[in-house]
Each structure stands twice: as C-alpha cells, then as structure tokens.
N, C-alpha and C. Protein backbone atom coordinates (compact mmCIF):
# COMPACT_ATOMS: atom_id res chain seq x y z
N UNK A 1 -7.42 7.27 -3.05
CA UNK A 1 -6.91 5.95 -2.70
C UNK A 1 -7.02 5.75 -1.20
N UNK A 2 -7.53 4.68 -0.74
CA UNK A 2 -7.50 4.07 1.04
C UNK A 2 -6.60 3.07 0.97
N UNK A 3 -5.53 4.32 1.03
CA UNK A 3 -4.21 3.25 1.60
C UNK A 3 -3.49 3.93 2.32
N UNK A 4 -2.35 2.77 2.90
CA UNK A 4 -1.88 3.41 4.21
C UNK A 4 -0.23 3.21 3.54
N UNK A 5 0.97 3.77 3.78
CA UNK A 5 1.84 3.86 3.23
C UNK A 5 3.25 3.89 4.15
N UNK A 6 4.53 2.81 3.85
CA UNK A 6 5.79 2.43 4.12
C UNK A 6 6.62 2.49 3.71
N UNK A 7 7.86 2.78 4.08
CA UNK A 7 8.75 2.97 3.41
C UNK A 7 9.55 1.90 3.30
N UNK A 8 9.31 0.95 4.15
CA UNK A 8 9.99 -0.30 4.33
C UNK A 8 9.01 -1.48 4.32
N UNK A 9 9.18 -2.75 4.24
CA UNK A 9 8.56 -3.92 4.74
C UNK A 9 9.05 -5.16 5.60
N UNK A 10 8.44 -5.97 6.03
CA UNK A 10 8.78 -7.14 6.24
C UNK A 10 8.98 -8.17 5.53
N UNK A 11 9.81 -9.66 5.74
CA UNK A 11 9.74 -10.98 4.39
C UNK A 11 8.77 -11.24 4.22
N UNK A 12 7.90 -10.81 5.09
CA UNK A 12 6.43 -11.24 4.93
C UNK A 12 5.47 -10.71 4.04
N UNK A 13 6.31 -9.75 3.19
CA UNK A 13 5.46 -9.18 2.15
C UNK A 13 6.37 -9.05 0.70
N UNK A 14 5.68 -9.55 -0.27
CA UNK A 14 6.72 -9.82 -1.92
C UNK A 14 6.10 -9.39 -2.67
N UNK A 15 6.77 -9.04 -3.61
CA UNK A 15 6.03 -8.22 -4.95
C UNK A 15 6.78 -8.88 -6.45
N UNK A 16 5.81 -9.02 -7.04
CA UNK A 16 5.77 -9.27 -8.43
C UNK A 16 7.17 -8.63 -8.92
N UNK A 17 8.07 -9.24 -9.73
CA UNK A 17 8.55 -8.65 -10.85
C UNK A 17 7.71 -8.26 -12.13
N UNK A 18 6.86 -8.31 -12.50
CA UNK A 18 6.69 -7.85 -13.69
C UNK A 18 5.64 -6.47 -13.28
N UNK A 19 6.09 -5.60 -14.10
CA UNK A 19 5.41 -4.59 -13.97
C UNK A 19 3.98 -4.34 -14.70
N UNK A 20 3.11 -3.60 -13.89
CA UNK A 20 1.99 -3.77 -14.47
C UNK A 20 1.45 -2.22 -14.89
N UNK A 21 0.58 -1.97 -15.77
CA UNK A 21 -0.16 -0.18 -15.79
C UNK A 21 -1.49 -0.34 -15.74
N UNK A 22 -1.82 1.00 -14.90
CA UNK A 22 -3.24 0.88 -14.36
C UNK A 22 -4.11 1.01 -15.40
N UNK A 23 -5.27 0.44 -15.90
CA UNK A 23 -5.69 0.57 -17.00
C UNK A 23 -7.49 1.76 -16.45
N UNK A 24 -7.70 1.94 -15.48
CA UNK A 24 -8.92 2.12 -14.94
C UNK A 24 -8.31 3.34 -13.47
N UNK A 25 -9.43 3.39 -13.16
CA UNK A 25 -9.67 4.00 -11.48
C UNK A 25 -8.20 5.21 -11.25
N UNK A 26 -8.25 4.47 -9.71
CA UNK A 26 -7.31 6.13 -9.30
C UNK A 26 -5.82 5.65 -9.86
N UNK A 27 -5.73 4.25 -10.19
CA UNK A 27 -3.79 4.34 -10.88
C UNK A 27 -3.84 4.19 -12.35
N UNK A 28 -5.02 4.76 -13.07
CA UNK A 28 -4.92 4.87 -14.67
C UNK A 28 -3.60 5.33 -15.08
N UNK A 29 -2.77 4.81 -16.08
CA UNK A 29 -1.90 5.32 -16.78
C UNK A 29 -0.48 4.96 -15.80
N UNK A 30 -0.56 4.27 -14.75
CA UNK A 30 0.56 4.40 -13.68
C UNK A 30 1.39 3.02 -13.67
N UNK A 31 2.35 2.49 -13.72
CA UNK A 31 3.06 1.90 -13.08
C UNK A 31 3.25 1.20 -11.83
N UNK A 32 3.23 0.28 -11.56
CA UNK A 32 3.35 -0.77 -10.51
C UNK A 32 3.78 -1.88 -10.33
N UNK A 33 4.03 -2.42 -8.93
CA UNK A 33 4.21 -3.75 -9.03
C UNK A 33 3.32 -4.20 -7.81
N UNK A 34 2.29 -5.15 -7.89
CA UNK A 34 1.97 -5.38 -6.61
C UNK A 34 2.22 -6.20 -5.14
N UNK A 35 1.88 -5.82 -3.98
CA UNK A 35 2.77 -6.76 -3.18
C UNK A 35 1.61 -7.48 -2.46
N UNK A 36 1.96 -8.98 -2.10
CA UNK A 36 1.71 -9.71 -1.16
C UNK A 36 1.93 -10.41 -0.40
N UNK A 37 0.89 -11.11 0.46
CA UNK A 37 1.53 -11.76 1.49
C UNK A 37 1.96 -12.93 1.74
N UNK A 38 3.13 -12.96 2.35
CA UNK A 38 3.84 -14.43 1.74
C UNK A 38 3.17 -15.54 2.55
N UNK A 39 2.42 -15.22 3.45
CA UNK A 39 1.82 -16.67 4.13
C UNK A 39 0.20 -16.81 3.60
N UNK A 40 -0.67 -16.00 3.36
CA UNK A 40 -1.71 -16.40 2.44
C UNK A 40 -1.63 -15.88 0.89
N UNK A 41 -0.74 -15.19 0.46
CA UNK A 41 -0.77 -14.47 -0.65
C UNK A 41 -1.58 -14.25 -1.60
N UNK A 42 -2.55 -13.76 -0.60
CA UNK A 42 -3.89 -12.35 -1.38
C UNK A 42 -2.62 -10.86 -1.66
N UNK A 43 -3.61 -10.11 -2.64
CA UNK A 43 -2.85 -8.64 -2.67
C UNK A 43 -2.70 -7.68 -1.90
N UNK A 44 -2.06 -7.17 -1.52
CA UNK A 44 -2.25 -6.68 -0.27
C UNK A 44 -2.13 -4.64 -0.56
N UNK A 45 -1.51 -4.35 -1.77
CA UNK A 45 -1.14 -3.19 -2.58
C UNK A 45 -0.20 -3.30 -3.22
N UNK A 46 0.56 -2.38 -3.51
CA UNK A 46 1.54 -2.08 -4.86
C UNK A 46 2.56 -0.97 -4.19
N UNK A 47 3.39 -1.14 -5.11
CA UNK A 47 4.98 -0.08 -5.05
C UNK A 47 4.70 0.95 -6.49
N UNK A 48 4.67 2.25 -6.77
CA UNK A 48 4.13 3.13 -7.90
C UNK A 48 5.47 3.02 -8.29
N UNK A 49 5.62 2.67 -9.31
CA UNK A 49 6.67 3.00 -10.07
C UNK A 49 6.98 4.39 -10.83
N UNK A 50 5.89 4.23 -11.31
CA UNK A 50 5.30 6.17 -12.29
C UNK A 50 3.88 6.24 -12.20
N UNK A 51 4.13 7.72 -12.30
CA UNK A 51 2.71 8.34 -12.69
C UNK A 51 2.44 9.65 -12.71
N UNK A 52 1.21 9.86 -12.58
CA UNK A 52 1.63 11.39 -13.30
C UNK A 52 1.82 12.07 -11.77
N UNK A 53 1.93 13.42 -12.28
CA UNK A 53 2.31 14.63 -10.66
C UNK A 53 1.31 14.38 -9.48
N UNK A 54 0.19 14.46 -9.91
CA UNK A 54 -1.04 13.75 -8.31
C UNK A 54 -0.19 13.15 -7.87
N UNK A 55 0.35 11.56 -7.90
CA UNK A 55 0.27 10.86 -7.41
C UNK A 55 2.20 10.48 -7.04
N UNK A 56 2.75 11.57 -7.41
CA UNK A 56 3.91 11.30 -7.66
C UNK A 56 4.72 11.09 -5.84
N UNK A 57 4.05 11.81 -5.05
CA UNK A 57 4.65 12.06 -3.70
C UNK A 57 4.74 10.23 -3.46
N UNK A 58 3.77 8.72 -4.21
CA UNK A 58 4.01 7.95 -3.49
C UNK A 58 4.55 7.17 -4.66
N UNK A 59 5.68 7.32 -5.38
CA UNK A 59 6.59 6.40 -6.06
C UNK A 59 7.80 6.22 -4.79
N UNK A 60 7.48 4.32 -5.28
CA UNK A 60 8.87 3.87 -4.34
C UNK A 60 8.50 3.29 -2.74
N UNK A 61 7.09 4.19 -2.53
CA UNK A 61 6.67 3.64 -1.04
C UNK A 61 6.03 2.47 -1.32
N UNK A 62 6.37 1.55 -0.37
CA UNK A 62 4.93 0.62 -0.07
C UNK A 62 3.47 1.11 0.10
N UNK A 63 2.93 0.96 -0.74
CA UNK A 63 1.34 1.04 -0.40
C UNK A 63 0.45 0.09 0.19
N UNK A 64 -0.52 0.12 1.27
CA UNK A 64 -1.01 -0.77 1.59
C UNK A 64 -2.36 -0.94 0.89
N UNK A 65 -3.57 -1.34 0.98
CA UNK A 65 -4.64 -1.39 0.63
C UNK A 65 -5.55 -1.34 1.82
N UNK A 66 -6.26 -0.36 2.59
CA UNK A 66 -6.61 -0.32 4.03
C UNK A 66 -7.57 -1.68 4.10
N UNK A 67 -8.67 -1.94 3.13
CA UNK A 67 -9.29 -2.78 3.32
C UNK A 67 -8.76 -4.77 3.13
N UNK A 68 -6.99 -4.51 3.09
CA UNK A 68 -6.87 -5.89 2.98
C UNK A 68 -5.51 -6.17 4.04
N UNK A 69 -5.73 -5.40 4.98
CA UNK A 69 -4.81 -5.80 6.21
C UNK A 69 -5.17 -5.34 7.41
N UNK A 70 -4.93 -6.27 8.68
CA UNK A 70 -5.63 -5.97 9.97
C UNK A 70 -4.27 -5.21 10.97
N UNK A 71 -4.77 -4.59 11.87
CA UNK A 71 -3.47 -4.00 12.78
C UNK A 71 -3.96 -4.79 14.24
N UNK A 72 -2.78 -4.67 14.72
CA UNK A 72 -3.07 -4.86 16.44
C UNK A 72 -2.58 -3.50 17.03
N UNK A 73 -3.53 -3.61 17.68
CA UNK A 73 -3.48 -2.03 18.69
C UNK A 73 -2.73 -2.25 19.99
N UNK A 74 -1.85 -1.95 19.95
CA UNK A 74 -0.81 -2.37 21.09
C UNK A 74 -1.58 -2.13 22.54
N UNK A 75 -1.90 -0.55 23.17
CA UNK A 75 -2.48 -0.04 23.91
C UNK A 75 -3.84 -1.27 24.93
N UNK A 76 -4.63 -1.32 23.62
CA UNK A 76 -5.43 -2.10 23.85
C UNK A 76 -5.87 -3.43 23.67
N UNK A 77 -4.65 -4.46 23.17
CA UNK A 77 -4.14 -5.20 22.31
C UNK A 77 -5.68 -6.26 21.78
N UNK A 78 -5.77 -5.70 20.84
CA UNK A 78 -6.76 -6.14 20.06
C UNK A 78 -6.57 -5.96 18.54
N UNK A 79 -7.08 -6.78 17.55
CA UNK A 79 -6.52 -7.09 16.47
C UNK A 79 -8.12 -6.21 15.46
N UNK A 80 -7.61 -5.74 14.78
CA UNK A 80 -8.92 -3.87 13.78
C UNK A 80 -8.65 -4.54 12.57
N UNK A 81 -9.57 -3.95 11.50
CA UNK A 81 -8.79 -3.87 10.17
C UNK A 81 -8.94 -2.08 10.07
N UNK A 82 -7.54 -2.02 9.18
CA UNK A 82 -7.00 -1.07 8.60
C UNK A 82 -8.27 -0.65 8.37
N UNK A 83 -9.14 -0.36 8.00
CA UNK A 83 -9.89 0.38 7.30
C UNK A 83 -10.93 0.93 8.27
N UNK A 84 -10.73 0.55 9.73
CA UNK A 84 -11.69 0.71 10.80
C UNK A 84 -10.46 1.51 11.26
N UNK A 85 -9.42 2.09 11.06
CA UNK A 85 -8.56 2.57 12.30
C UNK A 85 -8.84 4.23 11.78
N UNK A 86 -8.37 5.38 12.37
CA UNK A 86 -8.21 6.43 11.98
C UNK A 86 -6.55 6.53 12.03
N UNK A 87 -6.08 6.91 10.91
CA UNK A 87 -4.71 6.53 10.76
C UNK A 87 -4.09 8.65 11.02
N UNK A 88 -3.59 8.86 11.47
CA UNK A 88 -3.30 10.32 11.45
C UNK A 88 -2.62 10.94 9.49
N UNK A 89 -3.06 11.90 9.41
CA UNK A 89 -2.72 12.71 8.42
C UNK A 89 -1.35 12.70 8.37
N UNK A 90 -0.23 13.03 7.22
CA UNK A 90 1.06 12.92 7.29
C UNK A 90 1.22 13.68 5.85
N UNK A 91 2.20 14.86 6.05
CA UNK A 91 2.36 15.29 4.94
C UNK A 91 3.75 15.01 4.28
N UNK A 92 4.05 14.48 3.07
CA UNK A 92 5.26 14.06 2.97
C UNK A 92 6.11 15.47 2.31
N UNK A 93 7.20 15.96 2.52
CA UNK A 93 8.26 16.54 2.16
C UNK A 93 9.23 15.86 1.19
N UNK A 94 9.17 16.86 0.37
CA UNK A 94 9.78 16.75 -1.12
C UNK A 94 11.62 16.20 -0.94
C-alpha cells in the first residue's frame, strides 16, 4: 500500500458511514470506511476497520492515499504531492 498514515484528522476530512469490504488488491477481505475531502470531495483513503494480521498494525488510523494529496514543505515552502516526498520509515509498537 502507498499510503501515508494519522492518527488524527482535520474537518477537512469525512468519512462515509457505511462500511465497505475490499473485494480485490491489497484490502481484499478487509473492512473500511473511506475518507474525503470536504472542500472537493475526491477519496482521499480509508480508516481499516478489520483485516487480517498483515495489515492489522493499521486498524483505526487514518490512511492517506500518497497519490491523492499534496504537502507543503515548510523549509522550502513549496507545495509536492505525497507521492513525490520521501516520507521516513516508522515502526509502529504494539
């Protein structure tokens, strides 16, 4: 999966009540709801509800979708998409 992952969000991002299951690809068999954005509201990723042990470290986080959100780079303040950034490795604890 190329996504980038939160534990929190902004109003600026809403998610479906109805739950959906992955029928295909890397969330076959999984649980979700997906979120978007409240001022153009394209998809932007999903919250895992279930799934199997792979994927279990990201139930409950926000997921992003790298290729459907841009960052601003503070440093150099210029506006990337996610999918052009190198995001650092992060191992999550149980």
């Amino acid at each position: 999966l190329s996504v980038s992952f939160s534990s929190g969000v902004t109003s600026d991002v809403t998610w479906d009540e109805s739950l959906l299951v992955g029928l295909e690809g890397a969330l076959l068999g999984c649980a979700y709801y997906l979120l978007s954005c409240r001022s153009c509201g394209l998809t932007v990723g999903f919250i895992l509800y279930s799934s199997g042990s792979d994927l279990a470290y990201l139930r409950g986080l926000f997921c992003f979708f790298k290729d459907s959100i841009i960052c601003y780079v503070l440093k150099s303040q210029i506006i990337i998409e996610a999918s052009k950034v190198n995001f650092p490795a992060v191992t999550l604890k149980e």
